[in-house]
Protein backbone atom coordinates (compact mmCIF):
# COMPACT_ATOMS: atom_id res chain seq x y z
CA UNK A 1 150.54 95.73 24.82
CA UNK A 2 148.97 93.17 26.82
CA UNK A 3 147.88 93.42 30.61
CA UNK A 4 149.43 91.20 33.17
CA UNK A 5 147.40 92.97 35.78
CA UNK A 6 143.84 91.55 36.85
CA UNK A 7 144.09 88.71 34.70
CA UNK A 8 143.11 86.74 37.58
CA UNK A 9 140.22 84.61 35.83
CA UNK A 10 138.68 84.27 39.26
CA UNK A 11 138.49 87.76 39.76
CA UNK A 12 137.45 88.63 36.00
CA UNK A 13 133.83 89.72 35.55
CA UNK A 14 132.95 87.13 33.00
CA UNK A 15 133.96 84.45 34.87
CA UNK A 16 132.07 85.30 38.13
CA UNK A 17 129.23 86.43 35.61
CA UNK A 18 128.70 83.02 34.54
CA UNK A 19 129.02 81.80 37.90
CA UNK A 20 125.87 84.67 39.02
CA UNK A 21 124.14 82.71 35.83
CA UNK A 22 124.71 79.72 37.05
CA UNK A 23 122.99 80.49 40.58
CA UNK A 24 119.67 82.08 38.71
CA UNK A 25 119.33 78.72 36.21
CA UNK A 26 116.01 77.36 36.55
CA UNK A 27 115.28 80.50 39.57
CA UNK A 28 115.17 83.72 40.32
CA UNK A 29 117.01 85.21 42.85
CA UNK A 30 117.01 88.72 45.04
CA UNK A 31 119.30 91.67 44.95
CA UNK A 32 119.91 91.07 48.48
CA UNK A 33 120.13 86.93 48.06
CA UNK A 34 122.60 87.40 45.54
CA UNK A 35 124.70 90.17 46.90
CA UNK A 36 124.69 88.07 50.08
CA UNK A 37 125.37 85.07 49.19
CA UNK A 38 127.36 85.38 46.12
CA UNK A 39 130.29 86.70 47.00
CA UNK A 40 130.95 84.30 50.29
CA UNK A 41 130.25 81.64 47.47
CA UNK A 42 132.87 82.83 44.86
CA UNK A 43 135.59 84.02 47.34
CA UNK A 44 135.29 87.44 45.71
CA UNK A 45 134.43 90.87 47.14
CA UNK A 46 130.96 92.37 46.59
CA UNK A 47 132.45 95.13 44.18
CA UNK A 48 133.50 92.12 41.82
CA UNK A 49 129.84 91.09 42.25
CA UNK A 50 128.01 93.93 41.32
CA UNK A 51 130.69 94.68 38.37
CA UNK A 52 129.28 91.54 37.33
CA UNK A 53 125.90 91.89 37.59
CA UNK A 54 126.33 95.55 36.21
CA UNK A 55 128.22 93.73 33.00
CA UNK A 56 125.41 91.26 32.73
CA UNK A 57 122.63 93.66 33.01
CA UNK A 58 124.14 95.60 30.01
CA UNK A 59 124.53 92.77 27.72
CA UNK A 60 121.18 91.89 28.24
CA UNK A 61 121.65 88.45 30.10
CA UNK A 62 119.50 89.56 33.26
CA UNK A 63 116.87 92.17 34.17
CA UNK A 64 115.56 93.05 37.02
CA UNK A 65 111.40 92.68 38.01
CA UNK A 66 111.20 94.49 41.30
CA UNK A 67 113.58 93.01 43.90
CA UNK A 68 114.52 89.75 41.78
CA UNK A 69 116.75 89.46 38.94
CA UNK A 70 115.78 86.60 36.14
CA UNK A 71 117.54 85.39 32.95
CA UNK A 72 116.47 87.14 30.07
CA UNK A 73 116.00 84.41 28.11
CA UNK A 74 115.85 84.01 24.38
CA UNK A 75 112.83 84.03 22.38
């Protein structure tokens, strides 16, 4: 069975993770900065946000260094 429910790709938590990568390319960014700014920015509610963030944190793409989140980049 497939889901026609939430297939919204704006409102799916790769695409707005890409997005949060795009913002943190070549910076790093706040908690607060992001969850501030990002979901004005996307037209999506903070929930999607941190989903997203939560989704990139687990895959490795981000970590967190006190307040700020970075890339995790390849070595």
């Amino acid at each position: 069975m497939i889901p026609s429910l939430g297939t919204d790709p704006k409102i799916n938590i790769l695409t707005i993770g890409a997005e949060i990568l795009k913002i943190l390319i070549g910076n790093s960014s706040s908690v607060e900065n992001i969850l501030g700014s990002a979901p004005k920015q996307l037209g999506v509610s903070i929930d999607h946000v941190i989903l997203s963030l939560d989704w990139l944190f687990s895959i490795n793409a981000i970590f967190l260094d006190d307040e700020e989140i970075y890339i995790n980049e390849a070595d």
